[in-house]
N, C-alpha and C. Protein backbone atom coordinates (compact mmCIF):
# COMPACT_ATOMS: atom_id res chain seq x y z
N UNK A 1 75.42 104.29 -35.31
CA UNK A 1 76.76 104.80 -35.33
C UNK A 1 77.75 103.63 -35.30
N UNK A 2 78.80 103.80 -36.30
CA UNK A 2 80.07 102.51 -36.11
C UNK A 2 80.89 103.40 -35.45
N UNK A 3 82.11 102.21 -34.71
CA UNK A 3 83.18 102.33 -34.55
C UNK A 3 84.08 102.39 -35.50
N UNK A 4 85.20 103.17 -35.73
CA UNK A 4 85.88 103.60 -36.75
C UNK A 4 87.16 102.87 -36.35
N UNK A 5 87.49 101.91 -34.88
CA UNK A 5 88.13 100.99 -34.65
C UNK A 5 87.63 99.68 -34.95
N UNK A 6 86.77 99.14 -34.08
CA UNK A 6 86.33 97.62 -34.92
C UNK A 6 85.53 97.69 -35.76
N UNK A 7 84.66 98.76 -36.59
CA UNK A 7 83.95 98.88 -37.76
C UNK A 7 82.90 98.13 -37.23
N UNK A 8 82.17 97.59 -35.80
CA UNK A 8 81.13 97.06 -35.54
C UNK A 8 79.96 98.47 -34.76
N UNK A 9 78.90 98.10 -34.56
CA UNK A 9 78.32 98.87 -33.83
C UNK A 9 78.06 99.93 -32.31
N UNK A 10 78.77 100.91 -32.07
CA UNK A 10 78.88 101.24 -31.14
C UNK A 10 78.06 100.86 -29.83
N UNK A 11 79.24 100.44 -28.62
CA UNK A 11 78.73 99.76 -27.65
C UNK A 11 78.37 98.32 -27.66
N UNK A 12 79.17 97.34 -29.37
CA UNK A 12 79.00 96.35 -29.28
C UNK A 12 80.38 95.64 -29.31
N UNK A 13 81.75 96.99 -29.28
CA UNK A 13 82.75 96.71 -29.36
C UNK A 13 83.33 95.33 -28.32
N UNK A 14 83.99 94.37 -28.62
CA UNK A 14 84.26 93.61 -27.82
C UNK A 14 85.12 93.80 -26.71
N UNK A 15 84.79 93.56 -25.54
CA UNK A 15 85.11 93.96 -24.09
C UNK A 15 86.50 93.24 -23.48
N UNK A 16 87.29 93.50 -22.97
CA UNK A 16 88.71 92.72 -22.76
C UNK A 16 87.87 91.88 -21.28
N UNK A 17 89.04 90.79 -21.31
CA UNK A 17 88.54 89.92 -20.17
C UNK A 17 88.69 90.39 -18.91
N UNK A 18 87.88 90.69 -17.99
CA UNK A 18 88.00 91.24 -16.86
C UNK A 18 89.00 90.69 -16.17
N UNK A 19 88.75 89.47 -16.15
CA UNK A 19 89.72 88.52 -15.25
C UNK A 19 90.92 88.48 -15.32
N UNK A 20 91.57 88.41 -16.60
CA UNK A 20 92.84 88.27 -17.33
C UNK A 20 93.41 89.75 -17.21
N UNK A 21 92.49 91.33 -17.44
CA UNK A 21 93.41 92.27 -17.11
C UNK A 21 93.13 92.60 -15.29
N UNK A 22 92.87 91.98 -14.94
CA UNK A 22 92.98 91.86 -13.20
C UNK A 22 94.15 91.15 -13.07
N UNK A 23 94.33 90.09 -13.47
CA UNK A 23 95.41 89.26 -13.34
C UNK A 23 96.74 89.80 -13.70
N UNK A 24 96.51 90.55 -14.83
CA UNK A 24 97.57 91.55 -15.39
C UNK A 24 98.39 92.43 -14.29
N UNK A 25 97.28 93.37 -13.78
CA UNK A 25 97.57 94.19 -12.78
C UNK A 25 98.02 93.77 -11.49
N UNK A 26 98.00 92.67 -11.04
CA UNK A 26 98.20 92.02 -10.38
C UNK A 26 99.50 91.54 -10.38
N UNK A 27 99.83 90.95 -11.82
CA UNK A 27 101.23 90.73 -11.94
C UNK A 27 102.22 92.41 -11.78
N UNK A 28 101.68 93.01 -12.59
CA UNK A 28 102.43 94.23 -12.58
C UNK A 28 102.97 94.62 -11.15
N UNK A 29 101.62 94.62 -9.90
CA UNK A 29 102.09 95.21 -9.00
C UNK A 29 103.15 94.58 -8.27
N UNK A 30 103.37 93.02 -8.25
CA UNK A 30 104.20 92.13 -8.01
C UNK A 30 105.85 91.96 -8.63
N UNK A 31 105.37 92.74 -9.52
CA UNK A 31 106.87 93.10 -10.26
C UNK A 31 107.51 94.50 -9.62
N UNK A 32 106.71 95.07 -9.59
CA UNK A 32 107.14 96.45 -8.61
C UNK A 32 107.30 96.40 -7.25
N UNK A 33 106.82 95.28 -6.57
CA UNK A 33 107.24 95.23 -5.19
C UNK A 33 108.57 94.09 -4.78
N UNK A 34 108.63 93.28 -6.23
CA UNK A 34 110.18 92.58 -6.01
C UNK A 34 111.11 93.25 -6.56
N UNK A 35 110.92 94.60 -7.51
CA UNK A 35 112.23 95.33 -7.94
C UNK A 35 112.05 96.22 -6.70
N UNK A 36 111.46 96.37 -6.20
CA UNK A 36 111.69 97.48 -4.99
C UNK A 36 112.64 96.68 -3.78
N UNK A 37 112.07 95.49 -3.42
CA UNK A 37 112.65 94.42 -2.54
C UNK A 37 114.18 94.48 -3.25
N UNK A 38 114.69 94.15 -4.47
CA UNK A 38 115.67 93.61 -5.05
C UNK A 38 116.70 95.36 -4.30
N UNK A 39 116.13 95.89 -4.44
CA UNK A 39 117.29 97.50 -4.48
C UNK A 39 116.90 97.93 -3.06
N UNK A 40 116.26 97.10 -2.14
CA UNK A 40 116.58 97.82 -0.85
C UNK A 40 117.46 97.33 0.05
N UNK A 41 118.10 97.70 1.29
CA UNK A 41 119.37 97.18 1.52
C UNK A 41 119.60 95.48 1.85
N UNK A 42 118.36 95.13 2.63
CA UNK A 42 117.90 94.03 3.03
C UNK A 42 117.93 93.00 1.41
N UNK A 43 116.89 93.76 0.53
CA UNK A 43 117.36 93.12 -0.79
C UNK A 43 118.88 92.35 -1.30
N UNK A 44 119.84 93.47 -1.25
CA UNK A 44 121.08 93.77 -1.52
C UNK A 44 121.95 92.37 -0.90
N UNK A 45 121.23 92.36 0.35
CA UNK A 45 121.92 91.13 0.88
C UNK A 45 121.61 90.01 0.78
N UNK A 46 120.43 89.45 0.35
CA UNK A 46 120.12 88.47 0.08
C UNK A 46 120.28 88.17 -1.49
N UNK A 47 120.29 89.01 -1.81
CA UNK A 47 120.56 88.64 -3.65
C UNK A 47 122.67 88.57 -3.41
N UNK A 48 123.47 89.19 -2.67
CA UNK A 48 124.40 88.76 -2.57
C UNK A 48 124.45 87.48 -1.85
N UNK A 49 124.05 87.13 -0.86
CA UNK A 49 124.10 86.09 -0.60
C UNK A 49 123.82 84.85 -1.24
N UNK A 50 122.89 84.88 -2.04
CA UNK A 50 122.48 83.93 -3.19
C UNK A 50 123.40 83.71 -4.38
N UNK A 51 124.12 85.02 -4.60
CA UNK A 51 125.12 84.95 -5.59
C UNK A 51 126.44 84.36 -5.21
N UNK A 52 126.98 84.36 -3.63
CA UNK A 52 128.12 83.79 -3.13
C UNK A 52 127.84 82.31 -3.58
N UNK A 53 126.42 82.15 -3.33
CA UNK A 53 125.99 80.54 -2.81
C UNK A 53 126.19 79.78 -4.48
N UNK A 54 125.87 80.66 -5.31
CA UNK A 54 125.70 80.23 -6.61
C UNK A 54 127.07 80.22 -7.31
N UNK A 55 127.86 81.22 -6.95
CA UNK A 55 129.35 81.17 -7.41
C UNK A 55 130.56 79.96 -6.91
N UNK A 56 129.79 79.52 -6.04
CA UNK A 56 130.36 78.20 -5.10
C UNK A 56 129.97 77.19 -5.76
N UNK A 57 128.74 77.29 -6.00
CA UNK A 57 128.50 76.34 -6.84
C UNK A 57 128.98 75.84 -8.54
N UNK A 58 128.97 77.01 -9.31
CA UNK A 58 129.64 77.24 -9.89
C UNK A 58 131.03 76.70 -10.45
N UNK A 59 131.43 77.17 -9.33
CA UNK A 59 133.16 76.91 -9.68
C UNK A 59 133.11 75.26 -9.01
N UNK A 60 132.41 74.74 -8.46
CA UNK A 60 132.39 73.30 -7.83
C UNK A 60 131.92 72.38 -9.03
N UNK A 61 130.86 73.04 -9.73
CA UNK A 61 130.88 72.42 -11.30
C UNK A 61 132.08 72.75 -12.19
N UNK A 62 132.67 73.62 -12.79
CA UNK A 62 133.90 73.53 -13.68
C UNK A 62 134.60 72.69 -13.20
N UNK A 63 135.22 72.84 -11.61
CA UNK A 63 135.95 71.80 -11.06
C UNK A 63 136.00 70.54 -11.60
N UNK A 64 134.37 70.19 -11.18
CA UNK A 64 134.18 68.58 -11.25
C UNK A 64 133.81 68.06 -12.88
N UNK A 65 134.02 69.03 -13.93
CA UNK A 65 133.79 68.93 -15.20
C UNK A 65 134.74 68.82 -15.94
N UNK A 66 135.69 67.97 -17.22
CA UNK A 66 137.21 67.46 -17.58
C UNK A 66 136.81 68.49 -17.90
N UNK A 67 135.37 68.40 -19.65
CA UNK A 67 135.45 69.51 -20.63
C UNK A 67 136.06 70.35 -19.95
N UNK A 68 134.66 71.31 -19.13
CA UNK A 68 135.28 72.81 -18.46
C UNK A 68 136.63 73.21 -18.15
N UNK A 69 137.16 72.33 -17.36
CA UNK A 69 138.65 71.95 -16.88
C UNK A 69 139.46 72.44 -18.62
N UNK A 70 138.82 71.44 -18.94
CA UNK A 70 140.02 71.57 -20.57
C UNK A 70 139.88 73.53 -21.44
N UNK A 71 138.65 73.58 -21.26
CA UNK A 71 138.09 75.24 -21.52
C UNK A 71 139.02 76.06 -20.63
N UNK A 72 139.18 75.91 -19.66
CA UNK A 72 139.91 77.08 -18.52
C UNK A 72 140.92 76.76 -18.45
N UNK A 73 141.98 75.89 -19.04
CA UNK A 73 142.88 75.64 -19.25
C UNK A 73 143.59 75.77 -20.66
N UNK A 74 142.28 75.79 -21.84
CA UNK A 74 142.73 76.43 -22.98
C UNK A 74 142.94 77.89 -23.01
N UNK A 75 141.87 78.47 -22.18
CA UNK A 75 142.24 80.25 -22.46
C UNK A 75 142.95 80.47 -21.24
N UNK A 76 143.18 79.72 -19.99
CA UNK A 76 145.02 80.20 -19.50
C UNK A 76 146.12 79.94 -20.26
N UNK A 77 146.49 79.13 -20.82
CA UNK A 77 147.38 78.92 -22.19
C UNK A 77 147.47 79.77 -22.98
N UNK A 78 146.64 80.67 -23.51
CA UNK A 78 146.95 81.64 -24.70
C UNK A 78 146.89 83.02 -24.12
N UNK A 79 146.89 82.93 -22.62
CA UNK A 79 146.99 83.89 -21.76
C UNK A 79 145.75 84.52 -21.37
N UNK A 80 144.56 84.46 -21.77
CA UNK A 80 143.55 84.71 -20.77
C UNK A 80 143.41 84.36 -19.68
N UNK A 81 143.51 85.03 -18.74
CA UNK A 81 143.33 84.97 -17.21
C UNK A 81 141.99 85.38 -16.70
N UNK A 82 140.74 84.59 -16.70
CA UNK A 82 139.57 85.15 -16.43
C UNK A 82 139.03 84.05 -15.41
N UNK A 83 137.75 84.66 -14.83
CA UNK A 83 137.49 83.61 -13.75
C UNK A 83 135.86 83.15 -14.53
N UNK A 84 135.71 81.87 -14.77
CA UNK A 84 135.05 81.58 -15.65
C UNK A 84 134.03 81.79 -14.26
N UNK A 85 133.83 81.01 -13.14
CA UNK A 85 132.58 81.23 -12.53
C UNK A 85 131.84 82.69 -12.41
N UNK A 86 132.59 83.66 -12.43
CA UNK A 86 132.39 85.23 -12.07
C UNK A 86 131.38 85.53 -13.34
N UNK A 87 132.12 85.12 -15.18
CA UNK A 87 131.51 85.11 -16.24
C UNK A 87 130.36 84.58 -15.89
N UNK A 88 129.80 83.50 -15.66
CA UNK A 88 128.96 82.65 -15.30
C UNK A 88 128.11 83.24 -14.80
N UNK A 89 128.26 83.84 -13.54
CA UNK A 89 127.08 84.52 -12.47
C UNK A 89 126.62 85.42 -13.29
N UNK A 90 127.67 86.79 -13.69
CA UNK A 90 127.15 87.72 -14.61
C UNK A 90 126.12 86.97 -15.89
N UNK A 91 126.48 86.34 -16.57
CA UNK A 91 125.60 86.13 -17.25
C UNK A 91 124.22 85.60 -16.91
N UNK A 92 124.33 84.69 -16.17
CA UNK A 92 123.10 84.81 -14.91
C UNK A 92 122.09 85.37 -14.59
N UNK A 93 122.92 86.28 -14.37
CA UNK A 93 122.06 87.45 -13.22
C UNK A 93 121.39 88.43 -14.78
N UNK A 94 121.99 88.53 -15.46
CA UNK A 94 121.72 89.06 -16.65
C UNK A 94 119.69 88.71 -17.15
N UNK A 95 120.32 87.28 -17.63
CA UNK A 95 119.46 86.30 -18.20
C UNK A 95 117.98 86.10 -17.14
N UNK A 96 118.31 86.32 -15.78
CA UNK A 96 117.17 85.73 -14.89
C UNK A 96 116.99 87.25 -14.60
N UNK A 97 117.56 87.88 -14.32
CA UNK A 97 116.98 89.55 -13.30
C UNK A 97 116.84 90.44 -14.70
N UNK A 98 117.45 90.31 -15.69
CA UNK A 98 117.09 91.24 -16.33
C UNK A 98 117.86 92.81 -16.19
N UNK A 99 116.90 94.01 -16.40
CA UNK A 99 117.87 95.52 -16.60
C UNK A 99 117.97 95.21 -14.56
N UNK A 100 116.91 94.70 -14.00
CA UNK A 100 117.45 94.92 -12.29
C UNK A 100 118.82 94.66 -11.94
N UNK A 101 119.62 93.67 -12.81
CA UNK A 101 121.23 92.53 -12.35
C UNK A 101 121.72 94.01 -12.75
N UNK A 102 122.15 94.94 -13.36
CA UNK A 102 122.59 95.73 -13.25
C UNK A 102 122.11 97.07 -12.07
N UNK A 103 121.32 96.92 -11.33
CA UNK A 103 121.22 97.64 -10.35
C UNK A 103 121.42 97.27 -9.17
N UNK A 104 122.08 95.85 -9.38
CA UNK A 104 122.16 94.98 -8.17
C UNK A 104 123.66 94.92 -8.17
N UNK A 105 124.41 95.76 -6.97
CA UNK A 105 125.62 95.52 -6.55
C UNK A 105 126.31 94.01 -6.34
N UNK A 106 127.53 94.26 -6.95
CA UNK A 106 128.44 92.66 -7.36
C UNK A 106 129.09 92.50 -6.14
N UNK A 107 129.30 91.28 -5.84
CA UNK A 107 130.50 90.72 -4.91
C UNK A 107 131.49 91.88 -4.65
């Protein structure tokens, strides 16, 4: 009898790596216990807290940067009033957390 998937002999189909989908599952469950961590209240505060720490930082780089300086001073001039570090975090939190940065309450 063949397989009508690998067209080889039934029961000679090739076997996935044990190890590698252990490892899999493994990751998975680790992803489900830091989005759970990320949205519980204790979460909440430490991912804010990290974000104060990072928005400080942040704005301590534009500061100490002419370019940046010259950027946040071109779009206050044509009247944009935005806070470039705030842009910054959001995009951030975006890029590193993923769909979670939107379940994660802002400053």
């Amino acid at each position: 009898m063949v397989s009508p998937v690998s067209l080889r002999p039934k029961g000679m189909e090739p076997q996935g790596d044990k190890a590698s989908d252990k490892a899999a599952k493994e990751r998975l469950k680790e992803r489900v216990r830091d989005l759970a961590l990320l949205e519980s209240p204790e979460g909440q505060r430490v991912v804010a807290l990290v974000q104060r720490q990072l928005l400080a930082r942040i704005e301590a780089l534009i500061a100490a940067d002419a370019e940046a300086r010259a950027y946040a001073a071109l779009l206050a001039e044509i009247g944009i009033k935005t806070n470039l570090a705030n842009m910054a975090l959001e995009q951030l939190s975006e890029r590193y957390l993923g769909a979670a940065a939107g379940r994660i309450k802002n400053l």
